[in-house]
Protein backbone atom coordinates (compact mmCIF):
# COMPACT_ATOMS: atom_id res chain seq x y z
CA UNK A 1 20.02 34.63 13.46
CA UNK A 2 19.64 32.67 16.39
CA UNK A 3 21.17 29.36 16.76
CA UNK A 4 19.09 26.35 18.24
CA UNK A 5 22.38 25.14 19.86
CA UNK A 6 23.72 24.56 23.81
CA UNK A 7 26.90 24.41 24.64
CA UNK A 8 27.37 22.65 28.67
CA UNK A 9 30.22 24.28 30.58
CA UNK A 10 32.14 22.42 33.48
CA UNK A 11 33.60 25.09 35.90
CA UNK A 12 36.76 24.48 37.15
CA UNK A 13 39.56 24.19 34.55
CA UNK A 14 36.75 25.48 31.95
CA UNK A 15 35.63 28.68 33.43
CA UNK A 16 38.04 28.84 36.44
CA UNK A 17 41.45 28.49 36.94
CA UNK A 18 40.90 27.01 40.02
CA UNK A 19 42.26 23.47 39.57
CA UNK A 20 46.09 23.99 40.76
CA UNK A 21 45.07 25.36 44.31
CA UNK A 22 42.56 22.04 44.53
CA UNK A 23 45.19 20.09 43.82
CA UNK A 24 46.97 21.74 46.76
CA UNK A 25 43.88 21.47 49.02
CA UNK A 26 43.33 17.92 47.89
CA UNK A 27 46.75 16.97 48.34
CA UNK A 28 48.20 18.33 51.73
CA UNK A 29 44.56 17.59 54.02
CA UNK A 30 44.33 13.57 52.34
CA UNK A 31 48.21 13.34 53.29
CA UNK A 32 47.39 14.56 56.92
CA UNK A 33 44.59 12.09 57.19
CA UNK A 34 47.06 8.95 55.80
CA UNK A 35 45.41 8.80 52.16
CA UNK A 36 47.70 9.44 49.80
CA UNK A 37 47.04 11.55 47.04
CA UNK A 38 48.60 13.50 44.07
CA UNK A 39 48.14 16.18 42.08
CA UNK A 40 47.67 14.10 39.36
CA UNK A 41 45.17 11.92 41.31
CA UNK A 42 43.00 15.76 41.82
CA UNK A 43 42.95 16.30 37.92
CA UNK A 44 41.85 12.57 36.99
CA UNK A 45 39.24 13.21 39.72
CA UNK A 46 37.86 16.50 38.59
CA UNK A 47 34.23 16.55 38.26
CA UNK A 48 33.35 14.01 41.11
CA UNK A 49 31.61 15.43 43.82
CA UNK A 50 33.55 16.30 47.29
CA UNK A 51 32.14 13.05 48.72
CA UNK A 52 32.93 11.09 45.60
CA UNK A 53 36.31 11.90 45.41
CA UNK A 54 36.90 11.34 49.44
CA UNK A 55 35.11 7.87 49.45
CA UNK A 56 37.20 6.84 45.82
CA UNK A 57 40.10 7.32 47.58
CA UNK A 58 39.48 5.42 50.81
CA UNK A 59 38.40 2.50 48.16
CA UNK A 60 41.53 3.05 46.34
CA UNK A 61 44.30 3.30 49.11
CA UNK A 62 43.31 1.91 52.44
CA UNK A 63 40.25 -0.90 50.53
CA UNK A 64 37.37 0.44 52.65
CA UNK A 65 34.32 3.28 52.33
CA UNK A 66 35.45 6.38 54.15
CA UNK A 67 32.86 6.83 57.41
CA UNK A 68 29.80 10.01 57.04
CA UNK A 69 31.80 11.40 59.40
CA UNK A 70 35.41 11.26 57.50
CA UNK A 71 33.44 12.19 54.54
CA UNK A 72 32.56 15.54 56.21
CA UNK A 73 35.36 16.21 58.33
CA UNK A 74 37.56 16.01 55.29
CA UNK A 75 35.89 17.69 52.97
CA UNK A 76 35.51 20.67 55.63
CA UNK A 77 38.77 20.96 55.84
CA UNK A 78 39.86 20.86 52.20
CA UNK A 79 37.29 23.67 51.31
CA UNK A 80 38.72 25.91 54.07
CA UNK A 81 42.36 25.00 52.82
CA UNK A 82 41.65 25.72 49.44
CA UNK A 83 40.13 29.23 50.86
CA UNK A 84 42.86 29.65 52.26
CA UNK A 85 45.22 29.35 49.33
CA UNK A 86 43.15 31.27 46.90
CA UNK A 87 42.44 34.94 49.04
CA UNK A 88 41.78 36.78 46.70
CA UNK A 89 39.51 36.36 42.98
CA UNK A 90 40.32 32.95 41.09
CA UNK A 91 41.73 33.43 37.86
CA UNK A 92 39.37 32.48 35.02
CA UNK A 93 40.83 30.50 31.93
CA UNK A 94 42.83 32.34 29.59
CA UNK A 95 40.46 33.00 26.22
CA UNK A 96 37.41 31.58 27.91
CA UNK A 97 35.76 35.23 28.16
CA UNK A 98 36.05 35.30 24.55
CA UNK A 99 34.58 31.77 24.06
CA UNK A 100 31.80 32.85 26.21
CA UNK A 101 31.03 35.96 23.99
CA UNK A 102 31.27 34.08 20.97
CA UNK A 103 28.71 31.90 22.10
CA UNK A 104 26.53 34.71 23.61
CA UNK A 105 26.61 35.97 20.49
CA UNK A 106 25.08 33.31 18.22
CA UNK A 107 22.49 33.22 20.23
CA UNK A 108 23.17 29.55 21.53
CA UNK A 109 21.65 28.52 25.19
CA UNK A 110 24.49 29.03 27.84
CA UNK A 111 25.08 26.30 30.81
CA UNK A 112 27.14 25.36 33.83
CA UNK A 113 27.55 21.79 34.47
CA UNK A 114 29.50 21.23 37.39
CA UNK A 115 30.42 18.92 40.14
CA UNK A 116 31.10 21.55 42.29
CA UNK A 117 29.60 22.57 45.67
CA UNK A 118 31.75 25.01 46.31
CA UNK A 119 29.30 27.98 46.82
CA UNK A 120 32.40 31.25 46.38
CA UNK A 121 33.26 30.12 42.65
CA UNK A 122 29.14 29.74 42.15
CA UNK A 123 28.46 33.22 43.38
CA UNK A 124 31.38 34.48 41.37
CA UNK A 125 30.15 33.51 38.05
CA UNK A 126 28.24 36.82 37.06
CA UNK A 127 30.58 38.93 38.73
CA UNK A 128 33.48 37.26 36.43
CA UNK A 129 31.51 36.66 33.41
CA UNK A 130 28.81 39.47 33.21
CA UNK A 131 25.42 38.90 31.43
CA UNK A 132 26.48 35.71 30.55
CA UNK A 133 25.15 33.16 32.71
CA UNK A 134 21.33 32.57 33.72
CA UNK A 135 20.53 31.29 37.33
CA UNK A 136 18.24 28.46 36.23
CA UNK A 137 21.02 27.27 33.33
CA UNK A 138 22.98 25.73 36.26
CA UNK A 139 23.61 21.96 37.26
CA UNK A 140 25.60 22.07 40.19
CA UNK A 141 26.53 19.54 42.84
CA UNK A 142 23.85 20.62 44.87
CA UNK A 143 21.07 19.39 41.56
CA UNK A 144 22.21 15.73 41.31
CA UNK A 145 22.11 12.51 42.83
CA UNK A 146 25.10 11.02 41.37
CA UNK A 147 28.17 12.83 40.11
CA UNK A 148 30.04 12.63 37.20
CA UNK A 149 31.37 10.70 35.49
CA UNK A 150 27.80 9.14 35.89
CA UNK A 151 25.61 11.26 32.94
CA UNK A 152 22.96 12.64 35.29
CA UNK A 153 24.48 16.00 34.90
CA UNK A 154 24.40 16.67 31.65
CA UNK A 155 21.26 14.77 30.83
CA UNK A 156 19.38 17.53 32.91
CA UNK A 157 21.35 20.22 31.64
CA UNK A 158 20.14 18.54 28.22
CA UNK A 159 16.46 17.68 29.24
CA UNK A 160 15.93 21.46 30.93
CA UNK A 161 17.56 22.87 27.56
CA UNK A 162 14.46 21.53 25.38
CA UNK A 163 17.02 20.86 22.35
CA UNK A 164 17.79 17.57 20.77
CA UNK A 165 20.73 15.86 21.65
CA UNK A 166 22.63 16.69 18.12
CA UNK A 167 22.23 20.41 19.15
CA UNK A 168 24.22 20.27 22.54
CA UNK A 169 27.76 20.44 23.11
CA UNK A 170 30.00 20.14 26.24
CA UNK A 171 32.74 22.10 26.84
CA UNK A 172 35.06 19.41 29.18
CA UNK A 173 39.31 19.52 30.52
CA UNK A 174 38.52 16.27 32.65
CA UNK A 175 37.94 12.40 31.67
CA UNK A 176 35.38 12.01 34.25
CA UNK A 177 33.38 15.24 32.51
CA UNK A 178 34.12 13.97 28.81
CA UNK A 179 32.77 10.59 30.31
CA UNK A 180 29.53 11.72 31.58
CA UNK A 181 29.14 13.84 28.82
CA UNK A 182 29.62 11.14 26.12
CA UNK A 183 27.23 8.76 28.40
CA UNK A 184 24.76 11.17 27.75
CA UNK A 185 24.99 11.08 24.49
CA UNK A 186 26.62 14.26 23.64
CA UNK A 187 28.94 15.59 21.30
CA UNK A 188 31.93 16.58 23.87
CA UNK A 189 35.06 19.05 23.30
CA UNK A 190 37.36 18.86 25.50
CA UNK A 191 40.33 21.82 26.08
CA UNK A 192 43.36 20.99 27.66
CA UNK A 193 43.72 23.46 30.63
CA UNK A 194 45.75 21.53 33.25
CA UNK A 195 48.69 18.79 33.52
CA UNK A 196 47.14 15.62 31.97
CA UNK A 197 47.77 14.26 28.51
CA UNK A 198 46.10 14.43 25.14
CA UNK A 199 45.81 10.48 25.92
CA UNK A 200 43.87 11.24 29.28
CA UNK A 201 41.08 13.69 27.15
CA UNK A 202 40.69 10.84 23.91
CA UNK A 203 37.36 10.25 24.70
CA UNK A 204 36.10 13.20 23.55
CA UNK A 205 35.03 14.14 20.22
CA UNK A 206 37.68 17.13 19.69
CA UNK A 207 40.97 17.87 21.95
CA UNK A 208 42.18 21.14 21.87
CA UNK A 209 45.42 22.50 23.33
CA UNK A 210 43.85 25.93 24.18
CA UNK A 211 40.44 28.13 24.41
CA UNK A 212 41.63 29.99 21.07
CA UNK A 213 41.87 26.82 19.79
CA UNK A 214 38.22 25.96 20.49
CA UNK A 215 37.32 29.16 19.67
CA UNK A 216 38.73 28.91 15.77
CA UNK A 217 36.83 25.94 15.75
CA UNK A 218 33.63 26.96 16.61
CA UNK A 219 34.24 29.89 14.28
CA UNK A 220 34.66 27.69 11.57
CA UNK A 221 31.57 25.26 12.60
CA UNK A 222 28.96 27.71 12.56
């Protein structure tokens, strides 16, 4: 029977595991232009747009706005870096297919919600993940004024979806995402995919260590 459910994806570190080489990208091209930056300062970050993250840092380190110009010149340069590093497919999380099918199979509506602009992950989606996602079941970077962890993302992944609020889920690995998701007013599950702490994810609703994890869970929920 089908399920009047949606569950609200976030791409990288959900889908992809994509977030180590933006960590690299992030890192080595704010370093060259004085900002500096961590690894740990990508993951906090994760689900602000490009320009977001660029101008949060310039706030944060040197106590101005970074210039239109900075803003683009940097970003440019950490996509092609991060092309660079990744040459061939990204990895996708380990047990997220499953997850995916699971959901597929209950008949539940399937979305990406991401920050992302970056158009080779997009494209990759139903090469990766066949006959699971839908074009117009997509919030990207590119459908939003403001970025997470502002809600507008997942409020018009939840207003397109037609379902009440009680009925739609996020699937989150970032506090920015679990913010915007829980500003929405949605239930949020977050999954543990990179280097931060248990303690960096307690704003969501459930932490799990894994995707199998998540997976016995939503087993056991339905």
């Amino acid at each position: 029977m089908k399920q009047n459910k949606a569950y609200f994806f976030d791409m990288d570190g959900v889908l992809f595991d994509s977030m180590p080489h933006h960590a690299i990208a992030w890192e080595e091209v704010m370093k060259a232009h004085g900002i500096p930056f961590t690894a740990r300062d990508c993951y906090i970050n994760e689900g602000r747009t490009g320009e977001s993250v660029i101008r949060e840092a310039f706030q944060q380190t040197v106590g101005r706005d970074a210039t239109p110009d900075e803003v683009k010149t940097i970003y440019a340069e950490k996509s092609a870096y991060y092309h660079r590093l990744i040459n061939t497919a990204t990895p996708t999380i380990p047990g997220v297919a499953e997850v995916l099918q699971y959901v597929k199979e209950s008949g539940s509506q399937i979305w990406v919600v991401t920050g992302s602009g970056m158009r080779t992950l997009l494209d990759s989606l139903n090469t990766v993940f066949p006959s699971i996602f839908q074009q117009d079941r997509m919030i990207t970077a590119f459908d939003v004024t403001h970025g997470k962890p502002d809600p507008e993302p997942y409020l018009k992944a939840w207003e397109r979806s037609g379902l009440k609020k009680e009925q739609c889920f996020v699937i989150e690995n970032a506090p920015l995402g679990i913010r915007s998701g829980k500003a929405a007013g949605l239930t949020v599950y977050a999954v543990n995919t990179g280097i931060l702490t248990k303690e960096d994810l307690s704003q969501a609703d459930q932490v799990f260590n894994n995707m199998t994890e998540l997976l016995a869970f939503l087993q056991e929920d339905s």
